[in-house]
N, C-alpha and C. Protein backbone atom coordinates (compact mmCIF):
# COMPACT_ATOMS: atom_id res chain seq x y z
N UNK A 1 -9.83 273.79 2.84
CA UNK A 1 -8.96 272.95 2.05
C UNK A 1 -9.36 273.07 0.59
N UNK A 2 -7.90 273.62 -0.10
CA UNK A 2 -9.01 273.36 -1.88
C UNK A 2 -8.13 272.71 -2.33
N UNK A 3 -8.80 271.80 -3.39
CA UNK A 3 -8.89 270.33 -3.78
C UNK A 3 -8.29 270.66 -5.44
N UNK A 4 -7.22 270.45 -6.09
CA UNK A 4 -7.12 269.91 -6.78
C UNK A 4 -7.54 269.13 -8.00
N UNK A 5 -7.43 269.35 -9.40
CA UNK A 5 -8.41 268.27 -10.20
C UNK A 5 -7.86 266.75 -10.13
N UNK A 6 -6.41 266.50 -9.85
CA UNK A 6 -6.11 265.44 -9.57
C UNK A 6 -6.75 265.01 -8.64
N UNK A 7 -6.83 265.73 -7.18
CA UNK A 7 -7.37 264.92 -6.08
C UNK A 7 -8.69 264.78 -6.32
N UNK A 8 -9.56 265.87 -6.83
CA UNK A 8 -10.97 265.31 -6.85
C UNK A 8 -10.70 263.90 -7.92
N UNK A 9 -10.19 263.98 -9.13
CA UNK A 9 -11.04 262.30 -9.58
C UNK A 9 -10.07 261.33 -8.71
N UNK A 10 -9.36 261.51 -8.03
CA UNK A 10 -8.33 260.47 -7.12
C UNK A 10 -9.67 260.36 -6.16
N UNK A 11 -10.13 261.15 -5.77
CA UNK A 11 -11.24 260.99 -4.38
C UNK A 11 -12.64 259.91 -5.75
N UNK A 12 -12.63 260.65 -6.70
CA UNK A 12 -13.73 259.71 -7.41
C UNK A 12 -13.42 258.41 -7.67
N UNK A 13 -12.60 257.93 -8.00
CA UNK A 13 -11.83 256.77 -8.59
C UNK A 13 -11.82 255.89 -6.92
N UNK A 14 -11.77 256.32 -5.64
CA UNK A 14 -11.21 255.94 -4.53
C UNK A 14 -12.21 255.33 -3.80
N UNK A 15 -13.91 256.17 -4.24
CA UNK A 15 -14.81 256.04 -4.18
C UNK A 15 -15.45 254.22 -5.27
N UNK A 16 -15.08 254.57 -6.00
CA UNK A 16 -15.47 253.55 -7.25
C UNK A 16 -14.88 252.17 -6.76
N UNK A 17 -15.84 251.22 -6.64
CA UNK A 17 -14.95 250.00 -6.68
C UNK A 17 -14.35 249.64 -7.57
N UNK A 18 -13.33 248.52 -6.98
CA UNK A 18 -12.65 248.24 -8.13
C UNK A 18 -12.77 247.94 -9.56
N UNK A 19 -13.92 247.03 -9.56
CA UNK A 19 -14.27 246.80 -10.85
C UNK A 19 -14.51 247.94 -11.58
N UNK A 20 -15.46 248.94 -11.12
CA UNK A 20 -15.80 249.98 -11.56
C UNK A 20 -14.30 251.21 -12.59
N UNK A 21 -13.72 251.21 -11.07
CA UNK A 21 -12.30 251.65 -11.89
C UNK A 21 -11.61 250.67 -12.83
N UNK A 22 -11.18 249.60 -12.73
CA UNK A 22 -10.74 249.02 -13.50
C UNK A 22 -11.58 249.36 -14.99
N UNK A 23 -12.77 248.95 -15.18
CA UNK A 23 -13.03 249.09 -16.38
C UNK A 23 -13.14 250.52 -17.01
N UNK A 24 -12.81 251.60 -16.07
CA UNK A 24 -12.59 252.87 -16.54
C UNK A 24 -11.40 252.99 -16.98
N UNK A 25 -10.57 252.29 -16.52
CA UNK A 25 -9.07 252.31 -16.91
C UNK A 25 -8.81 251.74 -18.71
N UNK A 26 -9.36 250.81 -18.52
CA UNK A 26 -9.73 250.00 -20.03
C UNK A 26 -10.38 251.00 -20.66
N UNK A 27 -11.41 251.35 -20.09
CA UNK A 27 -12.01 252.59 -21.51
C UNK A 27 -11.32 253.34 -21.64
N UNK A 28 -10.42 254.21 -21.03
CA UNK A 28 -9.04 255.25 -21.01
C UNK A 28 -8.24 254.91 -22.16
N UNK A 29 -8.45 253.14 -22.10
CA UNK A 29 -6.51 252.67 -23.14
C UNK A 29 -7.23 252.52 -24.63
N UNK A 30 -8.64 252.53 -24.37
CA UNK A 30 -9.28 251.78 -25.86
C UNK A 30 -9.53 250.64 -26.09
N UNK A 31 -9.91 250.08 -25.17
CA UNK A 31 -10.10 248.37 -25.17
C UNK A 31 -11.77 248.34 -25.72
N UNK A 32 -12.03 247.34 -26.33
CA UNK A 32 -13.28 247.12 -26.38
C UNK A 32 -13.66 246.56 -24.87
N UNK A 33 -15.32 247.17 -24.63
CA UNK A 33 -15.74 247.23 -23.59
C UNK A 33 -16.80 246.39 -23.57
N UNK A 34 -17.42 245.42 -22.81
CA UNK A 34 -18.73 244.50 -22.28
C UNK A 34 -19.93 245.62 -22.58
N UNK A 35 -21.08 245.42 -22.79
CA UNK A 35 -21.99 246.33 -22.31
C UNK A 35 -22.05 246.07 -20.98
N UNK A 36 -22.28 245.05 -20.52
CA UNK A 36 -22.61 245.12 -18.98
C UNK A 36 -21.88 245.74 -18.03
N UNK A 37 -20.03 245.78 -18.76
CA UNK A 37 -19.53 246.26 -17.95
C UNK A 37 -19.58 248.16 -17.98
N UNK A 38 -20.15 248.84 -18.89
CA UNK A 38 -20.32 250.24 -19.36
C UNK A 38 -21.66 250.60 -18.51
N UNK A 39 -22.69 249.86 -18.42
CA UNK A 39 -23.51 249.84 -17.69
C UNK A 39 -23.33 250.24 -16.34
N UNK A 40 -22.60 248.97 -16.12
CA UNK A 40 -22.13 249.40 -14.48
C UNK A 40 -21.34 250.74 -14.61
N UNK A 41 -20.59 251.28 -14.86
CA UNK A 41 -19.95 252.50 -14.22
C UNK A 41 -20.99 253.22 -14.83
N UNK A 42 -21.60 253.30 -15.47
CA UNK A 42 -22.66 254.10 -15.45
C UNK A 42 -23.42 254.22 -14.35
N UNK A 43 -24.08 253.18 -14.41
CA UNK A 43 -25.01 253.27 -12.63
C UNK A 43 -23.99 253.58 -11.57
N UNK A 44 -22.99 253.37 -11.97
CA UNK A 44 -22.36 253.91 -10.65
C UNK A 44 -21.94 255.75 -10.43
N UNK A 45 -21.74 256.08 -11.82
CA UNK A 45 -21.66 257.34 -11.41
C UNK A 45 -22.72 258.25 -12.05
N UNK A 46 -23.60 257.98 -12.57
CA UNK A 46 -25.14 258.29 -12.61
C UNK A 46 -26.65 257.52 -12.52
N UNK A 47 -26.25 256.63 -11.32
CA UNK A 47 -27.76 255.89 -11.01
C UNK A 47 -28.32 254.92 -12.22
N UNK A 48 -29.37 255.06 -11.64
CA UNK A 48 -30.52 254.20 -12.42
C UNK A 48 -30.73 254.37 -13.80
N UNK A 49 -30.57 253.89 -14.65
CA UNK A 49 -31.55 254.01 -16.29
C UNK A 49 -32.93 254.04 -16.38
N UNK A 50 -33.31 254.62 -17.54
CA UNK A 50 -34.91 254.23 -18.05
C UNK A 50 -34.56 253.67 -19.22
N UNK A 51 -35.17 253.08 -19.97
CA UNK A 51 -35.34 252.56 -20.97
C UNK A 51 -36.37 252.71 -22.03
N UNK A 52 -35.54 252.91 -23.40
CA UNK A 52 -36.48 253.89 -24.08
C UNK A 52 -36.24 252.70 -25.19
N UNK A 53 -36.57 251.24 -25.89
CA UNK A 53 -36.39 250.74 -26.56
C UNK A 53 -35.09 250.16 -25.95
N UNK A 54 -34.01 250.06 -27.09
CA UNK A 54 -32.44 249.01 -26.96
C UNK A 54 -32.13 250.34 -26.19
N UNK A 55 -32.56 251.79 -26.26
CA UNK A 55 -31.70 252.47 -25.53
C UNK A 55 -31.71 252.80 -24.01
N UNK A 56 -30.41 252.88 -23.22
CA UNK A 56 -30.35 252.83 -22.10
C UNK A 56 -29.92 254.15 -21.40
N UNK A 57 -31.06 254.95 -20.72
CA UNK A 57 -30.65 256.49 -20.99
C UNK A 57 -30.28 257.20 -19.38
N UNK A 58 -28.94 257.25 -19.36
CA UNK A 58 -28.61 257.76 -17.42
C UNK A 58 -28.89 259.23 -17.57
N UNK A 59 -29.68 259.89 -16.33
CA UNK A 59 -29.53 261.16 -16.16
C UNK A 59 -28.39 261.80 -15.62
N UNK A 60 -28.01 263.24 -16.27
CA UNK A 60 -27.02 263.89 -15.42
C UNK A 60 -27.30 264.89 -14.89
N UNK A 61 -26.59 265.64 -14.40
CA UNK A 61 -26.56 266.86 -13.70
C UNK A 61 -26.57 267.89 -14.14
N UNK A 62 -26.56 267.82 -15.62
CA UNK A 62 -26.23 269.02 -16.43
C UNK A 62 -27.64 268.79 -17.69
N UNK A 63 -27.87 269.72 -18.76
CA UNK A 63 -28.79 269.97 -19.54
C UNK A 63 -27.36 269.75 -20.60
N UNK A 64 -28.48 268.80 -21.97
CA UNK A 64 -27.22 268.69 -23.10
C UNK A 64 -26.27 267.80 -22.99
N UNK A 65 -25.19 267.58 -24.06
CA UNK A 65 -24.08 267.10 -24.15
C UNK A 65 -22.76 267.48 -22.87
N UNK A 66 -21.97 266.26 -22.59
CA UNK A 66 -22.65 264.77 -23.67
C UNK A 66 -23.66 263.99 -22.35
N UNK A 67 -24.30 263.66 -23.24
CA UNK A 67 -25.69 262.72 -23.01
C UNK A 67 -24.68 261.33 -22.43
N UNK A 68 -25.80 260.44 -21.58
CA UNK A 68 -25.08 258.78 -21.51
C UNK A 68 -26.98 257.89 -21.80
N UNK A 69 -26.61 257.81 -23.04
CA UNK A 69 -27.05 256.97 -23.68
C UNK A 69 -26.63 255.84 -24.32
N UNK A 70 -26.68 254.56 -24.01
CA UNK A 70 -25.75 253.58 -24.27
C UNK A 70 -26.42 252.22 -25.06
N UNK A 71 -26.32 251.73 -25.79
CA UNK A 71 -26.94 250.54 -26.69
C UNK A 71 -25.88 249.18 -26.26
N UNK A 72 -26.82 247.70 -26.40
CA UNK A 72 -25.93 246.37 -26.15
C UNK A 72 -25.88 246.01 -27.94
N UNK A 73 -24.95 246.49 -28.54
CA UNK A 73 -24.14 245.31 -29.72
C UNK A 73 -24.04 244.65 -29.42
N UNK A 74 -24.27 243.37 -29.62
CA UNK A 74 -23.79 241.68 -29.63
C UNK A 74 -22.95 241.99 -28.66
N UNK A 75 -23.57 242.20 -27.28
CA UNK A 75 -22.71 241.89 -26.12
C UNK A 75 -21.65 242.77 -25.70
N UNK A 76 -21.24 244.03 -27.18
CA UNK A 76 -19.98 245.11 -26.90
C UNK A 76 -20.87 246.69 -26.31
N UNK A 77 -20.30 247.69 -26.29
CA UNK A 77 -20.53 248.85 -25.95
C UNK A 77 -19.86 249.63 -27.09
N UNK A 78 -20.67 250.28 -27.97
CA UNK A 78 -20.23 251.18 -28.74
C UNK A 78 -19.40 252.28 -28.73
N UNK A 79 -18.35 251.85 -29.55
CA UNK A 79 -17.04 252.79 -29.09
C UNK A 79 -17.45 254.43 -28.79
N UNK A 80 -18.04 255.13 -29.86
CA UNK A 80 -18.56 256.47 -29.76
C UNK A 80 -19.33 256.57 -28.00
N UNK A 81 -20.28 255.45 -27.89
CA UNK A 81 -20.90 256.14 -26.68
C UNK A 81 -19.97 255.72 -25.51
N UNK A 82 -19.13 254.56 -25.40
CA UNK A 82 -17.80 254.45 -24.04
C UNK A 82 -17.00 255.94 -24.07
N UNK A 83 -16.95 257.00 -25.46
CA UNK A 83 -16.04 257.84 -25.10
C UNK A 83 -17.27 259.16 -24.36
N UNK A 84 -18.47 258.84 -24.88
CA UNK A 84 -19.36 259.83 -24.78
C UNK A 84 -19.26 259.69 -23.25
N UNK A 85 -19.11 258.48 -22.53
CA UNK A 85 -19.31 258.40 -21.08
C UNK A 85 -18.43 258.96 -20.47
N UNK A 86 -16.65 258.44 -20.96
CA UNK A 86 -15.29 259.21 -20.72
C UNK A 86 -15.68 260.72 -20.39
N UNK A 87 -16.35 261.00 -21.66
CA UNK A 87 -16.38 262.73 -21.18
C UNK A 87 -17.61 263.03 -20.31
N UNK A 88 -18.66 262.30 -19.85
CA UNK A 88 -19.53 262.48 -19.04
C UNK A 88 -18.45 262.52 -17.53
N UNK A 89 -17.55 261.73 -17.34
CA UNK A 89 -17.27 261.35 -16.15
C UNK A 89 -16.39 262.60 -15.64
N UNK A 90 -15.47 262.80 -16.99
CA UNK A 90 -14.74 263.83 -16.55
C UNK A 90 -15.55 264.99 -16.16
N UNK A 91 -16.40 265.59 -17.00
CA UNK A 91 -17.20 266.45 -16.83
C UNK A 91 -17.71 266.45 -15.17
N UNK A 92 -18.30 265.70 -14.78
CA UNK A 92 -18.60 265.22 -12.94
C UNK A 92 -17.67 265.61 -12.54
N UNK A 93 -16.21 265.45 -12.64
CA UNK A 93 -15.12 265.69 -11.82
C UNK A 93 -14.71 267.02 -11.77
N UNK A 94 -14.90 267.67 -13.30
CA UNK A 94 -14.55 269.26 -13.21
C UNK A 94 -15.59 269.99 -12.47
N UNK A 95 -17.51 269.32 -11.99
CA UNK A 95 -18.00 270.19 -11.52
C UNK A 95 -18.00 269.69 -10.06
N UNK A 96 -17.36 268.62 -10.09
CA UNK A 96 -17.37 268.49 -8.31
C UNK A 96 -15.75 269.42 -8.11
N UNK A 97 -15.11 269.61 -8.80
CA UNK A 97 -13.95 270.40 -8.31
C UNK A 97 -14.17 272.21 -7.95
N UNK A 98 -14.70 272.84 -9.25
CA UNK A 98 -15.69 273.74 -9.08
C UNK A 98 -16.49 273.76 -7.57
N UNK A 99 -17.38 272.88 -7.28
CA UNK A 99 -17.66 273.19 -6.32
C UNK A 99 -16.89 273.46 -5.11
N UNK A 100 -16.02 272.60 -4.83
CA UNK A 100 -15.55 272.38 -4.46
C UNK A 100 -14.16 274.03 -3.57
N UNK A 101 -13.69 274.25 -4.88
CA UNK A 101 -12.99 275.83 -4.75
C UNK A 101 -14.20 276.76 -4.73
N UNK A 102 -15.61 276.31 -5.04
CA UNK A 102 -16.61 277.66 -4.43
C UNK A 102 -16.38 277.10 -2.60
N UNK A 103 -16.68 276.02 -2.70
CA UNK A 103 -16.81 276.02 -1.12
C UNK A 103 -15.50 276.70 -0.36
N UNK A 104 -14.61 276.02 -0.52
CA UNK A 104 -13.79 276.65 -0.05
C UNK A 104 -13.69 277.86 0.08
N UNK A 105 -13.97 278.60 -0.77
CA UNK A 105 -13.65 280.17 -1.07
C UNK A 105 -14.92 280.69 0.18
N UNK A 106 -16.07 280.32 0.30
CA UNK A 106 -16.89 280.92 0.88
C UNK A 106 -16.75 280.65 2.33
N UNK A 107 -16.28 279.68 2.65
CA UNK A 107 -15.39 279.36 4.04
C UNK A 107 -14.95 280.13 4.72
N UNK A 108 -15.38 281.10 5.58
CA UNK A 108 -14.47 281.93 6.62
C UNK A 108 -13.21 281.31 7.22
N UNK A 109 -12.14 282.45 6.83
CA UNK A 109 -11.22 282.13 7.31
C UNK A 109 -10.75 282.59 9.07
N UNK A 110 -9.81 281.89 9.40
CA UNK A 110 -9.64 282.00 10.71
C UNK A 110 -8.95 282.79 11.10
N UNK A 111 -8.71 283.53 12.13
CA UNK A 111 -7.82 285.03 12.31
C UNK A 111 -6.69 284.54 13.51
């Protein structure tokens, strides 16, 4: 079966609770964002933080940009790093799709 970039982030998003999506949806339109709530979809689609000072640093899967490093402003999430995450997330979705058409491809087919 090969998957689509729609269906993979439809399968990511499907995965995500609601809250989680919801506030991805808001970061999509440009809303100012909670830190707490940037946090969470962070841990949700890259785990745990360390903490390096105010900064809050998720690992990814990849070496380099973009980074998810995230700071609490008086309670907001800094617009630059909510988009830095936007493109972290997408980024996940183009390499789970990638994988995804490798798998497939290496899949013996049936006669």
């Amino acid at each position: 079966m090969i998957l689509d970039s729609d269906s993979i982030i439809a399968i990511i998003v499907f995965v995500a609770p609601k809250n989680v999506e919801h506030t991805v949806e808001k970061m999509r339109a440009g809303a100012t964002i909670h830190f707490a709530d940037l946090a969470n979809v962070c841990r949700h689609y890259f785990g745990d933080h360390r903490t390096s000072g105010s900064h809050h640093i998720y690992k990814t899967p990849w070496l380099g940009n973009p980074r998810i490093n995230i700071q609490n402003d008086k309670g907001k999430a800094k617009a630059y790093q909510v988009r830095q995450v936007l493109e972290a997330i997408d980024k996940l979705a183009e390499m789970a799709l990638v994988k995804a058409k490798a798998a497939a491809k290496d899949k013996p087919k049936k006669k």
